[in-house]
Protein backbone atom coordinates (compact mmCIF):
# COMPACT_ATOMS: atom_id res chain seq x y z
CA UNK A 1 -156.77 14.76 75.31
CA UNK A 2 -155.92 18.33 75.67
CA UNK A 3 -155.22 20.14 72.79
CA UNK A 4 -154.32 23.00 73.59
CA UNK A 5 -150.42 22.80 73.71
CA UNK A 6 -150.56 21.79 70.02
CA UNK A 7 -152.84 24.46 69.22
CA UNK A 8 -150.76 27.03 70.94
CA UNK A 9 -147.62 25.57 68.99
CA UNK A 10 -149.30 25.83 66.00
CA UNK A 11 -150.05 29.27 66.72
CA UNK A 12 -146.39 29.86 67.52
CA UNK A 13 -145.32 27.71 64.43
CA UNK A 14 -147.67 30.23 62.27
CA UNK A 15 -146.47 32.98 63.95
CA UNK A 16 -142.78 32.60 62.63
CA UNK A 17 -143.90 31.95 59.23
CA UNK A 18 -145.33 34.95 58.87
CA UNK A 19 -143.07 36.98 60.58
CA UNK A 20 -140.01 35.13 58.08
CA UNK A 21 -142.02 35.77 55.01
CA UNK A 22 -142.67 39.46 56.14
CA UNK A 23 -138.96 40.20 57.25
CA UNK A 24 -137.77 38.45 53.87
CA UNK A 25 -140.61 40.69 52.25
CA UNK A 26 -139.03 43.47 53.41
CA UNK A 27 -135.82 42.90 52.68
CA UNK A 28 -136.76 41.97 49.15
CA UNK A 29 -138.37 45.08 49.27
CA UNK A 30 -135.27 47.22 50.40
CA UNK A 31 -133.04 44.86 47.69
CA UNK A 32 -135.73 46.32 44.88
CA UNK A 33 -135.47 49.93 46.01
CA UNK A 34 -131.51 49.78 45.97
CA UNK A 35 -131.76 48.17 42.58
CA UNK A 36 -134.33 51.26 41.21
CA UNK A 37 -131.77 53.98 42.83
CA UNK A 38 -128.50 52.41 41.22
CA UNK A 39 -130.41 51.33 37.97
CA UNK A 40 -132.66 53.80 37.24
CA UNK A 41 -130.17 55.59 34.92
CA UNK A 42 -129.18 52.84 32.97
CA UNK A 43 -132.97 51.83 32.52
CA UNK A 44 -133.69 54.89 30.92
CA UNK A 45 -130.55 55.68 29.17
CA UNK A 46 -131.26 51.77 28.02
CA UNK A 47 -127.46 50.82 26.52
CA UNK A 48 -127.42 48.52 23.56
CA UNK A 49 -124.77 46.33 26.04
CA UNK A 50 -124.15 46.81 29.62
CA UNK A 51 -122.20 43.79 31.96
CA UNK A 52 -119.43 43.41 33.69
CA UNK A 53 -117.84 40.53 32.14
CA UNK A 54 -115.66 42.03 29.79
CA UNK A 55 -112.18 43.52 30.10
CA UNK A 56 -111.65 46.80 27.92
CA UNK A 57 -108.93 45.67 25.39
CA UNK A 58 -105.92 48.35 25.71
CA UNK A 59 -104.38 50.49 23.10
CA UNK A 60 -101.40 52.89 22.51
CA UNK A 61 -102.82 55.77 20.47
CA UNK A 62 -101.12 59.67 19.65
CA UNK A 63 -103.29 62.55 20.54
CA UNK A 64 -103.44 65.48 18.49
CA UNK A 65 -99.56 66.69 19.33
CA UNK A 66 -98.36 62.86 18.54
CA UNK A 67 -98.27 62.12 22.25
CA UNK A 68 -98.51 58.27 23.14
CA UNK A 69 -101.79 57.71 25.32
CA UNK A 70 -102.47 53.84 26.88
CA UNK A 71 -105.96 53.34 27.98
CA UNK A 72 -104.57 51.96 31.08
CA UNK A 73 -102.93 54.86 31.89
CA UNK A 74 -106.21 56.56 33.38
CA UNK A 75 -106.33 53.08 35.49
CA UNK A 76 -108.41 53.95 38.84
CA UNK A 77 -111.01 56.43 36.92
CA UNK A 78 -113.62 55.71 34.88
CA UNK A 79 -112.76 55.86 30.86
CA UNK A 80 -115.92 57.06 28.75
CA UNK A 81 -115.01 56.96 25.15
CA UNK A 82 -116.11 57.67 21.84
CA UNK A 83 -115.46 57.01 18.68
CA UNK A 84 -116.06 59.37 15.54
CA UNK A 85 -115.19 60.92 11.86
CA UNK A 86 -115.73 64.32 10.16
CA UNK A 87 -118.06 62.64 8.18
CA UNK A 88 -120.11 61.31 9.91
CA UNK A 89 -123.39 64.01 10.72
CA UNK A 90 -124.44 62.38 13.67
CA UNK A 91 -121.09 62.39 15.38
CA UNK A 92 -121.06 65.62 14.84
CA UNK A 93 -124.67 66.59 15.43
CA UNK A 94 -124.00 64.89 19.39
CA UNK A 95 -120.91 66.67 19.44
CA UNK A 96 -121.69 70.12 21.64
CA UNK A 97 -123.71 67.76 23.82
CA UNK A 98 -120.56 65.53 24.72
CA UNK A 99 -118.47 68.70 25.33
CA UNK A 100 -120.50 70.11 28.02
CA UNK A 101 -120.82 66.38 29.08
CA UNK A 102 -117.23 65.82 29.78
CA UNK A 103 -117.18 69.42 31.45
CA UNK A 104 -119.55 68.36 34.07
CA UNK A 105 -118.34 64.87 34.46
CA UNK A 106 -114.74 65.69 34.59
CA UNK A 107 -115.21 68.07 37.85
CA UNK A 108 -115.58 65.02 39.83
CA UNK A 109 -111.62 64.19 39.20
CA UNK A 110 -112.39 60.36 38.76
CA UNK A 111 -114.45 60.19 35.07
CA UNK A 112 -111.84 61.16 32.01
CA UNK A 113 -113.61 61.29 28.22
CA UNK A 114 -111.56 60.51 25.43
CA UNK A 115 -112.80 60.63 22.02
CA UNK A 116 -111.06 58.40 19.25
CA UNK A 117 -111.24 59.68 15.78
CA UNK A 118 -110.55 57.67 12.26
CA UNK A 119 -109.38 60.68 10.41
CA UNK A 120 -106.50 60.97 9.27
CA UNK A 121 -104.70 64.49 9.48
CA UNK A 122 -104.56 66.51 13.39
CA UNK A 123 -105.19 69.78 11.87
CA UNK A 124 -108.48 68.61 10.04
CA UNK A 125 -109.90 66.69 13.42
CA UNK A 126 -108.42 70.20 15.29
CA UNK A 127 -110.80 71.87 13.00
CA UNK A 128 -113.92 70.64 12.83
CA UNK A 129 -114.18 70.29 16.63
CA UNK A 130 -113.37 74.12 16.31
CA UNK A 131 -116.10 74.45 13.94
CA UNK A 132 -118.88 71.98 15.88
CA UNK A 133 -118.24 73.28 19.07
CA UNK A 134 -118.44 77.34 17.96
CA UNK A 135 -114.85 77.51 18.99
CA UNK A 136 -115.14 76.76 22.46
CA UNK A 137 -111.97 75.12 23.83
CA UNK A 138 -112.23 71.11 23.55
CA UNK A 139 -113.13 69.90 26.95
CA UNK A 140 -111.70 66.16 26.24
CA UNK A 141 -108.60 64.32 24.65
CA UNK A 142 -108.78 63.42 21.21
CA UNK A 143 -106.88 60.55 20.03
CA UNK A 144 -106.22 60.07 16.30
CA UNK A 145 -106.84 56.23 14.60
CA UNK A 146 -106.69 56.85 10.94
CA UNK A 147 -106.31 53.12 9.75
CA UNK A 148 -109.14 52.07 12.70
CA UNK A 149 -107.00 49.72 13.82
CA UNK A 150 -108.05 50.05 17.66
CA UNK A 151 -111.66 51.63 16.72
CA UNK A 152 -112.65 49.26 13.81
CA UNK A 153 -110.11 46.28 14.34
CA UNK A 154 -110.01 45.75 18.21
CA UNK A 155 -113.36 47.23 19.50
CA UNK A 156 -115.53 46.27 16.40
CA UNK A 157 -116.88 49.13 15.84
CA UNK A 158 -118.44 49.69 12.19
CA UNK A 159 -120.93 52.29 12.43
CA UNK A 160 -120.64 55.58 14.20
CA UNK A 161 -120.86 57.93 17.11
CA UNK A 162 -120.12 54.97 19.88
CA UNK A 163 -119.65 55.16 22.95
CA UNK A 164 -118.15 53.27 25.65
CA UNK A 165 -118.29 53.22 29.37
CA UNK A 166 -115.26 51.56 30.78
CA UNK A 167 -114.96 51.05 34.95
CA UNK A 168 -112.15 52.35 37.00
CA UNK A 169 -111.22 48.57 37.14
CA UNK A 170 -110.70 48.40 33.13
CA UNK A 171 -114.70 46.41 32.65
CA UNK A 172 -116.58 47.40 29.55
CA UNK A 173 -119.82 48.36 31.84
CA UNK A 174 -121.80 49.75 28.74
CA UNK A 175 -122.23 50.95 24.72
CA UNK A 176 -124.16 53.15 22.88
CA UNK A 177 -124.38 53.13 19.47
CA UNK A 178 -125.76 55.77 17.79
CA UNK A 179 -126.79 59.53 19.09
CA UNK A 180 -127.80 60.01 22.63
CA UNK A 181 -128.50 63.06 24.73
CA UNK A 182 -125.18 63.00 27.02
CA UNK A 183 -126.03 66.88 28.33
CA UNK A 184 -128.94 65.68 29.98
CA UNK A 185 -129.01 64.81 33.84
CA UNK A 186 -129.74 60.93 33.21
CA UNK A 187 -126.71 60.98 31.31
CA UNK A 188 -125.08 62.30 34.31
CA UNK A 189 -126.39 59.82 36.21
CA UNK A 190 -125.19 56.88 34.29
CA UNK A 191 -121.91 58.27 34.46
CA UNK A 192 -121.76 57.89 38.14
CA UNK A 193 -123.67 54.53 38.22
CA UNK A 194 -120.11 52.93 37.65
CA UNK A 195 -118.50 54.52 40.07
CA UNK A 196 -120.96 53.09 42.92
CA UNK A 197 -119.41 50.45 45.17
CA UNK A 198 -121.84 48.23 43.85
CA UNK A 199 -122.86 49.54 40.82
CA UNK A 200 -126.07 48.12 38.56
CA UNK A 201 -126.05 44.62 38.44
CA UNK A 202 -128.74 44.49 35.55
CA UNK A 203 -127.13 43.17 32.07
CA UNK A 204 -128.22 44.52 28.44
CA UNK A 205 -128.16 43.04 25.01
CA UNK A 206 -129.19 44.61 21.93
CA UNK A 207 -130.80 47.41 24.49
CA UNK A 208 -132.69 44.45 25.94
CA UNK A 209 -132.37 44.44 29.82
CA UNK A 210 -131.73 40.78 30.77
CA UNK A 211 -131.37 38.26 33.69
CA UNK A 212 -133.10 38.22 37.20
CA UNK A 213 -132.99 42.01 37.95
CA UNK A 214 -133.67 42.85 34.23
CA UNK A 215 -137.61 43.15 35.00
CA UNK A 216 -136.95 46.09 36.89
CA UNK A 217 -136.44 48.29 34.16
CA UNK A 218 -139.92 47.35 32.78
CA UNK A 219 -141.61 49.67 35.75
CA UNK A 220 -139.00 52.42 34.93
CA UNK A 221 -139.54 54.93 32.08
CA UNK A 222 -136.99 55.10 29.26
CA UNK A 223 -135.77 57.77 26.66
């Protein structure tokens, strides 16, 4: 019996299997390096929640001249907010670093940063951004929440600075709570992450990354 058709097919048969597995390992391998470009911002800036699951409640709240501002009226550009009080020393401590944050982010035209504050009079929030920020003009819109009803009630926030990352399309996409260096170029980063036409996919949880991409940030370095 000849044997050599059925070795050649085998031969041929091997052939494709390696070639599939090497075509689907480099694809793999070009699906990883996206995932490291997009993610690696939100791997190191490492978000105590970060999907895409969640729709930003919306609000009505005055700004410092009594003004009516809707969260959905900045629709189509990314929202970053945060939340603070005059008494609260770490809100002010990551002040300056917010204000040259929202400087840089807002040249792009498609990021707006609105800070929400709890207290209760314009003139006192007018000056102690005057005082934190060495009298610089205020580079964001502040929006005034004395009773916390949006802040405490809606968003459930309880401890402060936090700080929100909301999509063009209205998703929560991340929080921070706590301090964080936002005038540093990751920050910068992250900002645009959202703004990607297919931003990072990888989910966090109590700054946990989670789910199938989540072992990704494990090779990255974090802050």
């Amino acid at each position: 019996m000849d044997t050599k058709p059925q070795a050649i097919g085998a031969i041929q048969l091997a052939f494709v299997v390696v070639a599939a597995i090497a075509a689907y390992s480099f694809v793999a391998s070009g699906r990883d390096g996206e995932l490291r470009r997009t993610c690696s911002a939100v791997c190191a800036m490492t978000p105590d929640y970060a999907g895409r699951n969640r729709q930003a409640p919306d609000f009505e709240l005055p700004d410092l001249d009594g003004k009516p501002v809707k969260l959905s009226d900045f629709r189509g550009r990314e929202v970053i907010l945060n939340f603070w009080t005059k008494t609260c020393a770490p809100c002010l401590e990551e002040m300056p670093a917010l204000a040259k944050y929202a400087e840089l982010v807002q040249r792009r035209g498609d990021v707006v940063v609105l800070t929400i504050s709890t207290d209760e009079s314009a003139e006192d929030i007018r000056s102690t951004l005057q005082s934190v920020l060495g009298g610089d003009a205020v580079p964001f819109i502040t929006l005034m929440d004395p009773e916390a009803k949006i802040v405490s009630d809606v968003y459930g926030t309880k401890l402060f600075p936090e700080t929100w990352f909301v999509d063009p399309a209205g998703i929560i996409r991340a929080r921070f709570d706590g301090v964080r260096k936002w005038d540093s170029p990751l920050a910068l980063e992250f900002a645009e992450t959202w703004l990607e036409p297919a931003p990072c996919p990888i989910a966090f949880e109590n700054r946990q990354a989670r789910g199938p991409s989540g072992a990704l940030c494990d090779e990255m370095p974090t802050l």
